[in-house]
N, C-alpha and C. Protein backbone atom coordinates (compact mmCIF):
# COMPACT_ATOMS: atom_id res chain seq x y z
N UNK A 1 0.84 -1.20 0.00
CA UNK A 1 0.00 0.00 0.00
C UNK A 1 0.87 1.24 0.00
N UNK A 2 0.77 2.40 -1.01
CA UNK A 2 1.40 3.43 -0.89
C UNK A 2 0.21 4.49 -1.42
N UNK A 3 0.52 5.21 0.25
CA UNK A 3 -0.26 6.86 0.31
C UNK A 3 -0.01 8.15 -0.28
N UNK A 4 -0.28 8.91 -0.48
CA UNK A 4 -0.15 10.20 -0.30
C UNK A 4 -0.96 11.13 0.92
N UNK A 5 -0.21 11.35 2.39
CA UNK A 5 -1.14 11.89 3.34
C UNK A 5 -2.31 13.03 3.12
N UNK A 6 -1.50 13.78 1.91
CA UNK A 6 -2.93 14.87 1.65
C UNK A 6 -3.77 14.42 1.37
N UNK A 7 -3.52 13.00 0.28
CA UNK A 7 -5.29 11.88 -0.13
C UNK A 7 -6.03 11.53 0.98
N UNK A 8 -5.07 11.23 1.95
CA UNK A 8 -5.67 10.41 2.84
C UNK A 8 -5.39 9.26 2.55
N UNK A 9 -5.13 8.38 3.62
CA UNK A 9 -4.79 6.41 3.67
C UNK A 9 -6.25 5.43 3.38
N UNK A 10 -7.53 5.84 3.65
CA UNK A 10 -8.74 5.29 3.46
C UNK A 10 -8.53 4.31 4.64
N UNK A 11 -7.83 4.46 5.82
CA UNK A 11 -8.30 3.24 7.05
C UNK A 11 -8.53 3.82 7.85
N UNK A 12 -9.23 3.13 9.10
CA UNK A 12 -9.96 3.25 10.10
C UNK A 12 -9.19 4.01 10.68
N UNK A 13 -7.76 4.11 11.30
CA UNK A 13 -6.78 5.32 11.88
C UNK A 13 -5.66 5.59 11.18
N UNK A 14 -5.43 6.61 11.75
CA UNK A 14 -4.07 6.93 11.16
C UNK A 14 -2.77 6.09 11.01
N UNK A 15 -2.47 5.34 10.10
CA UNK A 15 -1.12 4.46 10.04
C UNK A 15 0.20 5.32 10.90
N UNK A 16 0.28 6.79 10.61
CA UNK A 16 1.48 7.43 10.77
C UNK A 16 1.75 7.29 12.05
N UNK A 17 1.27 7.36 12.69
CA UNK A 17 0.82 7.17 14.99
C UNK A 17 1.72 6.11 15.07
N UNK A 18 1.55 4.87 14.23
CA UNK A 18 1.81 3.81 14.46
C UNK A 18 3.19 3.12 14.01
N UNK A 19 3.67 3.98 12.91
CA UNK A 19 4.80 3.62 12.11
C UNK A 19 5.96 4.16 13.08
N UNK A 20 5.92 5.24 13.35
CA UNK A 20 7.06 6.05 13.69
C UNK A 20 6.68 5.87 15.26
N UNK A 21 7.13 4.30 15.80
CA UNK A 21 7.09 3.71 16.91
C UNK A 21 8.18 2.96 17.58
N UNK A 22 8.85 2.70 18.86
CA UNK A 22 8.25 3.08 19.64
C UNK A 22 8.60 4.88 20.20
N UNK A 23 8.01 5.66 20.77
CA UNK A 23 8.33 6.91 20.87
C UNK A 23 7.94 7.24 22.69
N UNK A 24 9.49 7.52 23.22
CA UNK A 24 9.48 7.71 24.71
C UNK A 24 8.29 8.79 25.06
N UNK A 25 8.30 8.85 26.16
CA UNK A 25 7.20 9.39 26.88
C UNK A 25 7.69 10.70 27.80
N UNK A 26 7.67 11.99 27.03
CA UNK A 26 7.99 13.16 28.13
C UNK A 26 6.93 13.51 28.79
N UNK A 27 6.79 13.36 30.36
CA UNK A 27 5.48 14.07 30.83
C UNK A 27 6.56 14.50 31.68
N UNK A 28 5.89 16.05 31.05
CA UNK A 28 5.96 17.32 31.30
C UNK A 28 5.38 18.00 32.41
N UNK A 29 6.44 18.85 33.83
CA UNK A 29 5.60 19.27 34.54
C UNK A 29 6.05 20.89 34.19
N UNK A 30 5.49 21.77 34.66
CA UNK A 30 5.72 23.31 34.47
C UNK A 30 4.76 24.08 35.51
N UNK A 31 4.48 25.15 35.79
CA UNK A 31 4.06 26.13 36.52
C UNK A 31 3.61 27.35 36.07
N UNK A 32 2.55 27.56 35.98
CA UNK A 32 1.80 28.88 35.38
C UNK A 32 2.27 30.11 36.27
N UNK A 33 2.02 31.65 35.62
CA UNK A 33 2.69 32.90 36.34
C UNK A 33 2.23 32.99 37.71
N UNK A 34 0.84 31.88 38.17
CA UNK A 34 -0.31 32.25 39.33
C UNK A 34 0.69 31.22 40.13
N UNK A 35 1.63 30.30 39.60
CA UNK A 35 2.49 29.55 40.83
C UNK A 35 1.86 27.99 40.75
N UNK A 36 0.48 27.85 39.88
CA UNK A 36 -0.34 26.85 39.73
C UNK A 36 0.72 25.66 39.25
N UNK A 37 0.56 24.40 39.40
CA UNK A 37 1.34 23.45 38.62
C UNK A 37 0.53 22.70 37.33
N UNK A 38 0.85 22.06 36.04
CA UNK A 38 0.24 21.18 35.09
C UNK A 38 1.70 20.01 34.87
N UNK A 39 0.91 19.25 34.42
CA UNK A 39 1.46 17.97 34.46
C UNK A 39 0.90 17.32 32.90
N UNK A 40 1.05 17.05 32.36
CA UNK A 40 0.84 16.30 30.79
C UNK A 40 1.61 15.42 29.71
N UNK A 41 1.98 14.47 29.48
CA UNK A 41 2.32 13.57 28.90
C UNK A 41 2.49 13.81 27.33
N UNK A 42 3.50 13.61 26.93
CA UNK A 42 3.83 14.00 25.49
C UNK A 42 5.25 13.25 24.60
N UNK A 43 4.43 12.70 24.01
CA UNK A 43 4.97 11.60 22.91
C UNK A 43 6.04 11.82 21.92
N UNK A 44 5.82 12.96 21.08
CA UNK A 44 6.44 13.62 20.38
C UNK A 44 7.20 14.24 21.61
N UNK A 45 8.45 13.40 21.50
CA UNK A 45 9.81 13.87 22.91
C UNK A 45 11.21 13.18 22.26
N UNK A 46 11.90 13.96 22.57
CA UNK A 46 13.26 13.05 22.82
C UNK A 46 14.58 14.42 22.90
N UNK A 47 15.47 13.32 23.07
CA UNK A 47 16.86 14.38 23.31
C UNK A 47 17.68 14.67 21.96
N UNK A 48 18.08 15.62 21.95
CA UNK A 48 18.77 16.04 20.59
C UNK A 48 19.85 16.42 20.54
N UNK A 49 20.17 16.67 21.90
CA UNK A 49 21.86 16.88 21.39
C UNK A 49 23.02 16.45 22.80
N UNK A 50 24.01 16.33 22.84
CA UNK A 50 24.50 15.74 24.33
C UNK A 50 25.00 16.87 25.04
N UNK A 51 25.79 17.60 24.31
CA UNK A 51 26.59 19.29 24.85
C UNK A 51 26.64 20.76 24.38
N UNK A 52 25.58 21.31 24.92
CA UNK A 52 25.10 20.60 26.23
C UNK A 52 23.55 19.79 25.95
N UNK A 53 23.57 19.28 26.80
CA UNK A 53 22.32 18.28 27.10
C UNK A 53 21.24 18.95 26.86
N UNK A 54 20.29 18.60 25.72
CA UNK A 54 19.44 19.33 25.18
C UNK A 54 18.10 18.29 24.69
N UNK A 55 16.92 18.82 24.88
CA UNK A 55 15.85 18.03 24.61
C UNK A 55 14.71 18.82 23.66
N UNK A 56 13.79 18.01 23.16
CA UNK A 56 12.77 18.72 22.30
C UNK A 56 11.12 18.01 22.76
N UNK A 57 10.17 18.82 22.66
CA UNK A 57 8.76 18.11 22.82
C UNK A 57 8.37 19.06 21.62
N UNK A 58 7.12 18.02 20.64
CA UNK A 58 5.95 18.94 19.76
C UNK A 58 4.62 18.99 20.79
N UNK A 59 4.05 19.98 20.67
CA UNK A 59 2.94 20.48 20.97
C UNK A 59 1.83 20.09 19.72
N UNK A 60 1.05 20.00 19.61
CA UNK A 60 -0.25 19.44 18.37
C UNK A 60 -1.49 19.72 18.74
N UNK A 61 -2.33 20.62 18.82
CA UNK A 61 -3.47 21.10 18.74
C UNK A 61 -3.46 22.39 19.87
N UNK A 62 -4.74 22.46 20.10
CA UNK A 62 -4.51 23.75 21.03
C UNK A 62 -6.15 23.26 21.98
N UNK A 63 -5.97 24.12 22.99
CA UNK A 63 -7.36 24.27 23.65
C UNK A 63 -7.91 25.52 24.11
N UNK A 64 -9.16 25.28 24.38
CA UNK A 64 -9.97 26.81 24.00
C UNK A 64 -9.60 27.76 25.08
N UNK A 65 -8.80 27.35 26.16
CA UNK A 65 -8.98 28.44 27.12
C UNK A 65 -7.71 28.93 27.19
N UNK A 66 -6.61 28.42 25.85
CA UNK A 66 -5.19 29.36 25.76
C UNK A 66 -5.51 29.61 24.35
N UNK A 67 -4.39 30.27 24.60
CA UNK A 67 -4.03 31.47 23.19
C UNK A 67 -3.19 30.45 21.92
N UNK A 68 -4.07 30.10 20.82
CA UNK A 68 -3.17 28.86 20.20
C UNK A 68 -2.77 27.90 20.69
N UNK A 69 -2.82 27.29 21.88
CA UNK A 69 -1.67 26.22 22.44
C UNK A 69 -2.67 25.42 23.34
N UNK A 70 -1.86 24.84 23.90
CA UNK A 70 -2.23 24.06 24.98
C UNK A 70 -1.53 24.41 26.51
N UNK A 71 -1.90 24.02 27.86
CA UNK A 71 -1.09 24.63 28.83
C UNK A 71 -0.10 24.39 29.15
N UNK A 72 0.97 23.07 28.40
CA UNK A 72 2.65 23.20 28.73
C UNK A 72 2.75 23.77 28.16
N UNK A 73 2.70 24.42 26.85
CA UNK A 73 3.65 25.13 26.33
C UNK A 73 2.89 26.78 26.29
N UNK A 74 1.98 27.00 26.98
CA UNK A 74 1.64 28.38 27.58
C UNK A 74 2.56 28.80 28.70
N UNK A 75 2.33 27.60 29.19
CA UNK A 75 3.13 28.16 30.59
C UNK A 75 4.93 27.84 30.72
N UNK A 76 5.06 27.48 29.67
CA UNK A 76 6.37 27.17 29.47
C UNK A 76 6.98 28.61 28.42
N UNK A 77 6.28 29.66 27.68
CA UNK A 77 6.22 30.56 27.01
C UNK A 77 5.85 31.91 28.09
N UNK A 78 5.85 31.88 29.19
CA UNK A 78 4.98 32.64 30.33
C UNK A 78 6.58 32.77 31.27
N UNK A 79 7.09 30.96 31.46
CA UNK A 79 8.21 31.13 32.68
C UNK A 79 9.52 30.94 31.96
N UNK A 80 9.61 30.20 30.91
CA UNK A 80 11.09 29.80 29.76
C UNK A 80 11.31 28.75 30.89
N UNK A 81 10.57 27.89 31.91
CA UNK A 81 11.57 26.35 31.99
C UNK A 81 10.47 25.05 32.31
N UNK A 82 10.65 24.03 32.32
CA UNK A 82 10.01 23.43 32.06
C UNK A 82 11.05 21.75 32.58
N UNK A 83 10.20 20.71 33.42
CA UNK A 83 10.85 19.83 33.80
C UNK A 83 10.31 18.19 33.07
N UNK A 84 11.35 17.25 32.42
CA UNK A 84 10.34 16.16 31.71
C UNK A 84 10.58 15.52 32.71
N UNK A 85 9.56 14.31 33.01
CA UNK A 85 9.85 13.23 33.87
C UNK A 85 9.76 11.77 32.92
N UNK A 86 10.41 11.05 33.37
CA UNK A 86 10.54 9.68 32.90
C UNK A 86 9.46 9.52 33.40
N UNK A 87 8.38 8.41 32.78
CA UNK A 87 7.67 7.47 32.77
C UNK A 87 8.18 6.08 33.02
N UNK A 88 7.58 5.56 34.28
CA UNK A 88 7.49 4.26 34.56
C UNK A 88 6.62 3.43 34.03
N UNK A 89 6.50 2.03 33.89
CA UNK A 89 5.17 1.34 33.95
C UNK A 89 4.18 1.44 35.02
N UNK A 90 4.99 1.58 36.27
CA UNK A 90 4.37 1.27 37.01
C UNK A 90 3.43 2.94 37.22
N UNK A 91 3.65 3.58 36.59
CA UNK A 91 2.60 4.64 36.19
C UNK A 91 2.17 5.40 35.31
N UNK A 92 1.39 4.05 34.97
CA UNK A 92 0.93 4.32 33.61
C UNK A 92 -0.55 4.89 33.73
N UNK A 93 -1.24 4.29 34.84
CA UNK A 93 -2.64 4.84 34.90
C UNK A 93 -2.71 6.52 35.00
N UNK A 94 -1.67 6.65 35.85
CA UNK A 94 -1.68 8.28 36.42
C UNK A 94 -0.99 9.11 35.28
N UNK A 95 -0.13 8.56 34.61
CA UNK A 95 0.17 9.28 33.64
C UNK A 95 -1.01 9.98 32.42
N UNK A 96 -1.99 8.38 32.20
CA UNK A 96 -3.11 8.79 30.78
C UNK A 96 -3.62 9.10 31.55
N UNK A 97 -4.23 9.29 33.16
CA UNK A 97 -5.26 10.37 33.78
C UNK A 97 -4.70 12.11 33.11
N UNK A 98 -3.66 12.29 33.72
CA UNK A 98 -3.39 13.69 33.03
C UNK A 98 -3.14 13.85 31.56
N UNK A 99 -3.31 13.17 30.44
CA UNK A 99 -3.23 13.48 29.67
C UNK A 99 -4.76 13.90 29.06
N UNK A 100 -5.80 14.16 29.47
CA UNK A 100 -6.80 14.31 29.14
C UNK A 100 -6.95 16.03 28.89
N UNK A 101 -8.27 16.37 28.80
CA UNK A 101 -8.25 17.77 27.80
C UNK A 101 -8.78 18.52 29.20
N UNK A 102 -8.32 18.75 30.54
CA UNK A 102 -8.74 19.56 30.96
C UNK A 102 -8.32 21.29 31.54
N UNK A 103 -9.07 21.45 32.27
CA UNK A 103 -8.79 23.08 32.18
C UNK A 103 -7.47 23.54 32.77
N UNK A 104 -7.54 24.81 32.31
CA UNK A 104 -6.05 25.09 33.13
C UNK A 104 -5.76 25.27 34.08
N UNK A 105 -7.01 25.33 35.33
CA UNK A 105 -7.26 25.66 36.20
C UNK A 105 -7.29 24.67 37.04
N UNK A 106 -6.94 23.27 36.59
CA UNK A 106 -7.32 21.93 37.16
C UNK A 106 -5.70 21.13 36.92
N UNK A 107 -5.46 20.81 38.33
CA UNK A 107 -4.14 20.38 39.07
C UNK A 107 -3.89 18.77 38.80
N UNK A 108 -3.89 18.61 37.46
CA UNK A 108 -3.73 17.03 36.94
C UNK A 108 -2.71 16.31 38.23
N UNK A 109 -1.95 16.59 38.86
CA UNK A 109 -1.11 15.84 39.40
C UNK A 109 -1.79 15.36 40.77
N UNK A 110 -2.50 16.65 41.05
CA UNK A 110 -3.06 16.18 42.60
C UNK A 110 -4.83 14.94 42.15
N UNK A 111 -5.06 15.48 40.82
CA UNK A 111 -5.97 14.67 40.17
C UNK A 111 -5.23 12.76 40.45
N UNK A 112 -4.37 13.04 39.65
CA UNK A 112 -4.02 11.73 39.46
C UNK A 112 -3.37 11.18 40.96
N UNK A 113 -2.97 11.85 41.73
CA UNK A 113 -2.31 11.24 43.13
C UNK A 113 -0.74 11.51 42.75
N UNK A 114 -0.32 12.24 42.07
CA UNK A 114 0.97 12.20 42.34
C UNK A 114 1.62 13.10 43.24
N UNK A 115 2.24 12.94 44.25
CA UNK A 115 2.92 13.99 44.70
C UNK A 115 4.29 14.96 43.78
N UNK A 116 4.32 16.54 44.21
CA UNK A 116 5.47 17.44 43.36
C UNK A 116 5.97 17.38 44.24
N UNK A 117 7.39 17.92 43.59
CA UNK A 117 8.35 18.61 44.64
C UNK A 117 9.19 19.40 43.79
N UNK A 118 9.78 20.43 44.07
CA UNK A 118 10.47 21.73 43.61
C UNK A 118 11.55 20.86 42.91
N UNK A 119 11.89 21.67 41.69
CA UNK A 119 12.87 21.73 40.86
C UNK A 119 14.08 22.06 41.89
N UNK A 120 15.89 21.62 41.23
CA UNK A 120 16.68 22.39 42.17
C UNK A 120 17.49 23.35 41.56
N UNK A 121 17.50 23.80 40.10
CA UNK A 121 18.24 24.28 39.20
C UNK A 121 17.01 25.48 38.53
N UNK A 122 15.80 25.20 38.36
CA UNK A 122 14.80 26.18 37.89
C UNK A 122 13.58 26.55 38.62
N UNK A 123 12.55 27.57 38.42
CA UNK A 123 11.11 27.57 39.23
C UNK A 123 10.07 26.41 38.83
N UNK A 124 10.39 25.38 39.20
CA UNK A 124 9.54 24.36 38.52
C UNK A 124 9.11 22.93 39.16
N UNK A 125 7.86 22.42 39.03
CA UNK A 125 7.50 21.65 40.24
C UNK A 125 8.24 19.91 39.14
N UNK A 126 8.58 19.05 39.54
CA UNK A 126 8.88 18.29 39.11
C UNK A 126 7.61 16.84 39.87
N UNK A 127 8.00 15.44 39.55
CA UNK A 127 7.27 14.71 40.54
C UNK A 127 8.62 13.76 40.99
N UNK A 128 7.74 13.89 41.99
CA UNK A 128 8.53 13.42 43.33
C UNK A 128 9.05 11.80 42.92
N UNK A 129 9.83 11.12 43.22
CA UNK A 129 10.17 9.38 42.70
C UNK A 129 9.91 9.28 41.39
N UNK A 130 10.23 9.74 40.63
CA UNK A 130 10.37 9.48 39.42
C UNK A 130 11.72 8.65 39.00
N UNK A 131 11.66 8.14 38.04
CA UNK A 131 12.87 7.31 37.86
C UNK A 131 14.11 8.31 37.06
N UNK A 132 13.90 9.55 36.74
CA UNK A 132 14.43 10.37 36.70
C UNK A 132 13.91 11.66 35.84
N UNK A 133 14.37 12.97 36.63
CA UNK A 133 14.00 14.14 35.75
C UNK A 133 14.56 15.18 34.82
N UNK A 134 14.83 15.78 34.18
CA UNK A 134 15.46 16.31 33.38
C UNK A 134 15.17 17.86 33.59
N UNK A 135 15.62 19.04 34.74
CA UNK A 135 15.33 19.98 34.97
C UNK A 135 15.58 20.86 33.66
N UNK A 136 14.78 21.72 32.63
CA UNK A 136 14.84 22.87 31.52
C UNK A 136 14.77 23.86 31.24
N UNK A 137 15.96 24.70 30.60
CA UNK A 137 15.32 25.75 30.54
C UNK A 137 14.75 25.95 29.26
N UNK A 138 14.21 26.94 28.74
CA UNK A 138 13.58 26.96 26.80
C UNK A 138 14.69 27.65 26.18
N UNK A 139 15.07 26.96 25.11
CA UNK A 139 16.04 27.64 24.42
C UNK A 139 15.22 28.37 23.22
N UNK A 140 14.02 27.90 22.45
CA UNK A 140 13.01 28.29 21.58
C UNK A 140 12.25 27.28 21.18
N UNK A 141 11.54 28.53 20.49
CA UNK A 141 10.05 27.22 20.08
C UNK A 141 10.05 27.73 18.89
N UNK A 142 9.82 26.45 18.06
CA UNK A 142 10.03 26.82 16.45
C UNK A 142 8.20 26.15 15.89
N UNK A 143 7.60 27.23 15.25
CA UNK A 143 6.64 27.02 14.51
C UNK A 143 6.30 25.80 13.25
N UNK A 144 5.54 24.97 13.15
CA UNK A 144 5.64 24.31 12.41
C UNK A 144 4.52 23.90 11.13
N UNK A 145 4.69 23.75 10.08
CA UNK A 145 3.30 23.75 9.14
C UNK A 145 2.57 23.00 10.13
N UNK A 146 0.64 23.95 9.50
CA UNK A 146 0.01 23.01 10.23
C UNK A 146 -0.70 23.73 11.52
N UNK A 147 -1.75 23.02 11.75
CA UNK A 147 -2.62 24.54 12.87
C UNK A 147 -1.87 24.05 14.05
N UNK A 148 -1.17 24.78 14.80
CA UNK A 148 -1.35 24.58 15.72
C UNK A 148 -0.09 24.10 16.78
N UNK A 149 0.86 23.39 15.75
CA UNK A 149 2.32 22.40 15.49
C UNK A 149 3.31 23.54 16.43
N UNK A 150 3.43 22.92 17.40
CA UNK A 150 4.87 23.78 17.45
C UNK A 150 5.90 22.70 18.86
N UNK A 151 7.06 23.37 18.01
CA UNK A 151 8.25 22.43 19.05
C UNK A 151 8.56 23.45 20.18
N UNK A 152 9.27 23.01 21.32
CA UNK A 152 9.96 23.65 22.64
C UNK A 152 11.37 22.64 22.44
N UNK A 153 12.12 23.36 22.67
CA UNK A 153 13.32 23.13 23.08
C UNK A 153 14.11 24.03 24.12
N UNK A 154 14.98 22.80 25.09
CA UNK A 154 15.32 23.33 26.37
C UNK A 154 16.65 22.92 25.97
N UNK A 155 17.38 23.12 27.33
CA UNK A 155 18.85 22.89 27.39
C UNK A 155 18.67 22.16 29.10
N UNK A 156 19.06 21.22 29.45
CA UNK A 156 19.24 20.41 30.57
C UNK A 156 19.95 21.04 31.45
N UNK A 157 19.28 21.77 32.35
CA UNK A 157 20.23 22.00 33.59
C UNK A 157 20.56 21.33 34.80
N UNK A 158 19.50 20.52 35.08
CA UNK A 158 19.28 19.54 36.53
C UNK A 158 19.36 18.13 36.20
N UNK A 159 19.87 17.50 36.56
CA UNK A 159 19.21 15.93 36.58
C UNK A 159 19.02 15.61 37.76
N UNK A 160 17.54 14.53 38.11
CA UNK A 160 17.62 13.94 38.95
C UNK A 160 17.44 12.36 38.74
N UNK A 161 18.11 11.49 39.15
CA UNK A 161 17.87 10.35 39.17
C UNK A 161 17.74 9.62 40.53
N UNK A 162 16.73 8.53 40.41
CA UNK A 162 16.31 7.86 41.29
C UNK A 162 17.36 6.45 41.85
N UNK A 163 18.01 6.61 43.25
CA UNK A 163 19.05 5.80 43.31
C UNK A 163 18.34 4.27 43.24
N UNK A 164 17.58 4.12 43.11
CA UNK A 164 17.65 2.50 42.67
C UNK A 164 17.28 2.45 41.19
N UNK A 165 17.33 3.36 40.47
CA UNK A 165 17.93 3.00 39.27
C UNK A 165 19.18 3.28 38.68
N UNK A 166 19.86 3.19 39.57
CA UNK A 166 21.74 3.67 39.66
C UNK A 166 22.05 1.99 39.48
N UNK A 167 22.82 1.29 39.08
CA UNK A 167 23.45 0.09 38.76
C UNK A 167 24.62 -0.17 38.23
N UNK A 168 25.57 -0.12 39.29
CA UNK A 168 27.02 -0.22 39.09
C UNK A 168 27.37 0.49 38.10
N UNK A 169 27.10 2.25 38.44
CA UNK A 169 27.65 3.83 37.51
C UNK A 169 26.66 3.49 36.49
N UNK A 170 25.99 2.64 36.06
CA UNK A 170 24.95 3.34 34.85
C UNK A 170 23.54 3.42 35.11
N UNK A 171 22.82 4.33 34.83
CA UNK A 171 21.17 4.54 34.26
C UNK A 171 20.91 3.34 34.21
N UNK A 172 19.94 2.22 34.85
CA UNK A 172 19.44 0.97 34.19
C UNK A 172 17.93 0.86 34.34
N UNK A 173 17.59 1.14 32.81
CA UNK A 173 16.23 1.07 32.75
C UNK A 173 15.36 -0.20 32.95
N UNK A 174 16.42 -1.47 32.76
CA UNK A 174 15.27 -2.51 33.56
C UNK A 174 15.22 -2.65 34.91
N UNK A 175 15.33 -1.21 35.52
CA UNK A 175 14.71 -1.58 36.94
C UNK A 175 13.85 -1.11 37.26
N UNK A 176 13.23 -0.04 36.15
CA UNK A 176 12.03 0.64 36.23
C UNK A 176 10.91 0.32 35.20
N UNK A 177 11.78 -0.10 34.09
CA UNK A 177 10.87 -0.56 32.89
C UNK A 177 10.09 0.79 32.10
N UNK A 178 11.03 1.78 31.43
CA UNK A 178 10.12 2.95 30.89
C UNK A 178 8.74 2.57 29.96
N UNK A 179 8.06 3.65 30.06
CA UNK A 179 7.04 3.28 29.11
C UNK A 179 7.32 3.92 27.75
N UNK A 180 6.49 3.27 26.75
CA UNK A 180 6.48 4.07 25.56
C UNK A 180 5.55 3.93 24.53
N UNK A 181 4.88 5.02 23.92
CA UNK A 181 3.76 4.76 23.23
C UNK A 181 4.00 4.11 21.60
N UNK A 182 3.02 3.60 21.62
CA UNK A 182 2.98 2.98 20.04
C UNK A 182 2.16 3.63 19.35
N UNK A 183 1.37 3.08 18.39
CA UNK A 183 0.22 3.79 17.65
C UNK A 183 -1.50 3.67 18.68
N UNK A 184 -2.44 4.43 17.70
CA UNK A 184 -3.47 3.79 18.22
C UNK A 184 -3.47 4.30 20.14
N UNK A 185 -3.85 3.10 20.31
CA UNK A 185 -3.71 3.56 22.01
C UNK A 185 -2.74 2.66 22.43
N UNK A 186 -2.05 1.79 21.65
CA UNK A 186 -1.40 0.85 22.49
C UNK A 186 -0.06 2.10 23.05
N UNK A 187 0.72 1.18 24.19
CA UNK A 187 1.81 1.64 24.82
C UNK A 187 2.60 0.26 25.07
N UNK A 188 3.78 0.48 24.76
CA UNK A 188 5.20 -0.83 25.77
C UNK A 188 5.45 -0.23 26.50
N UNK A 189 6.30 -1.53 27.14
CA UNK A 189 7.09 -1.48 28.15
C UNK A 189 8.53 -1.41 27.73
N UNK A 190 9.64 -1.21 28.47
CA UNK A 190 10.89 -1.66 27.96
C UNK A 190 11.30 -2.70 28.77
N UNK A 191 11.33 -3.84 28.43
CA UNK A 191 11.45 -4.73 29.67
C UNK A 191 13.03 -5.71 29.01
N UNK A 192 13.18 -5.55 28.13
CA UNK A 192 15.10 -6.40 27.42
C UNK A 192 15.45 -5.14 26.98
N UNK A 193 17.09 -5.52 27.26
CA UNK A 193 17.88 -4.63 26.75
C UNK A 193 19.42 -5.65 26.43
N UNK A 194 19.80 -4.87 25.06
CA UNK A 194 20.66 -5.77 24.60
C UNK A 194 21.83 -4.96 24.42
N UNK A 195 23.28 -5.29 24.34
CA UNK A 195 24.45 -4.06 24.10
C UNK A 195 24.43 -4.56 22.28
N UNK A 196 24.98 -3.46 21.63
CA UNK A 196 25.61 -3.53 20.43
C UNK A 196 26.91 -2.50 20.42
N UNK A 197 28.18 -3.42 19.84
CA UNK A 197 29.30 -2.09 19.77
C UNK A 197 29.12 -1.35 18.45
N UNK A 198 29.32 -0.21 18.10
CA UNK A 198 29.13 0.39 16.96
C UNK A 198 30.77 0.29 16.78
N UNK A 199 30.15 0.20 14.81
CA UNK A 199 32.23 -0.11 14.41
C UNK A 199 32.85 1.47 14.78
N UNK A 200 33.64 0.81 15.24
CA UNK A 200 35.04 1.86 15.16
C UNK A 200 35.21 2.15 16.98
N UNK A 201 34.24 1.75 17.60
CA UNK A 201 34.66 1.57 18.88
C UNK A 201 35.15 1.09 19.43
């Protein structure tokens, strides 16, 4: 089968969700100018550069009670920082609770049961036991075809990691098992991990 997306694919969902899989999970915490916290989950994530340590999220639609956007990246355009948290399995329910369409005025984290706790590098609430966080500041947000499309990019100032996922000096994600979305609604787990040397190493 070969598309053209402006035709349209003629199936029940979107193939594209599903192709360009699996895709880590930034949920995003930040803080509005009122001191309020939001919490939201976002797919379109990953890191882009190592030095310095630099990350990207897309934004994709907007809601009615901001200006074009949605409320991370209002309030991330309001303060310039912004904190991602790793996703566990083991919270996965609380994670798709906050990803839902609500107001800005409504405290997804205390919704879902998670406890915050202060950033130590920016003004920014992070969550508490996470398997690790990535404290940000905004370096820019670049516009993208398309209503609504737009990227954030930070520069890594904080890390926090969770000491039982410390394992003899490295990050080891099978002790937390990250999540990550697929197409559709499905989501994995990361549960194997394998080494490969790249030539010339």
């Amino acid at each position: 089968m070969f598309y053209r997306p402006e035709d349209g694919h003629g199936l029940p969902h979107n193939p594209f969700n599903a192709i360009v899989t699996p895709r880590p999970i930034g949920w995003i915490s930040t803080r509005g100018t009122d001191g309020s916290a939001n919490l939201a989950p976002y797919s379109f994530f990953n890191a882009v550069a190592y030095t310095p340590p630099q990350v990207m999220f897309a934004t994709t639609g907007k809601k009615h009670d901001r200006d074009g956007t949605k409320d991370t990246l209002a309030n991330i355009r309001d303060t310039g920082v912004f904190a991602v948290n790793v996703v566990e399995y083991e919270m996965r329910e609380a994670m798709n609770l906050t990803s839902g369409p609500w107001d800005k005025d409504v405290n997804e984290a205390a919704m879902a049961g998670i406890t915050l706790a202060p950033c130590t590098s920016i003004d920014c609430p992070r969550i508490e036991g996470a398997p690790a966080t990535l404290e940000c500041r905004l370096t820019q947000i670049v516009e993208l075809a398309g209503k609504a499309n737009l990227v954030a990019f930070g520069e890594v100032t904080g890390i926090h990691m969770r000491d039982d996922c410390l394992n003899d000096g490295i990050f080891d994600v099978t002790r937390f098992h990250p999540l990550a979305r697929m197409g559709y609604r499905d989501f994995a787990r990361i549960a194997e991990v394998f080494p490969l040397q790249r030539p010339g190493e």
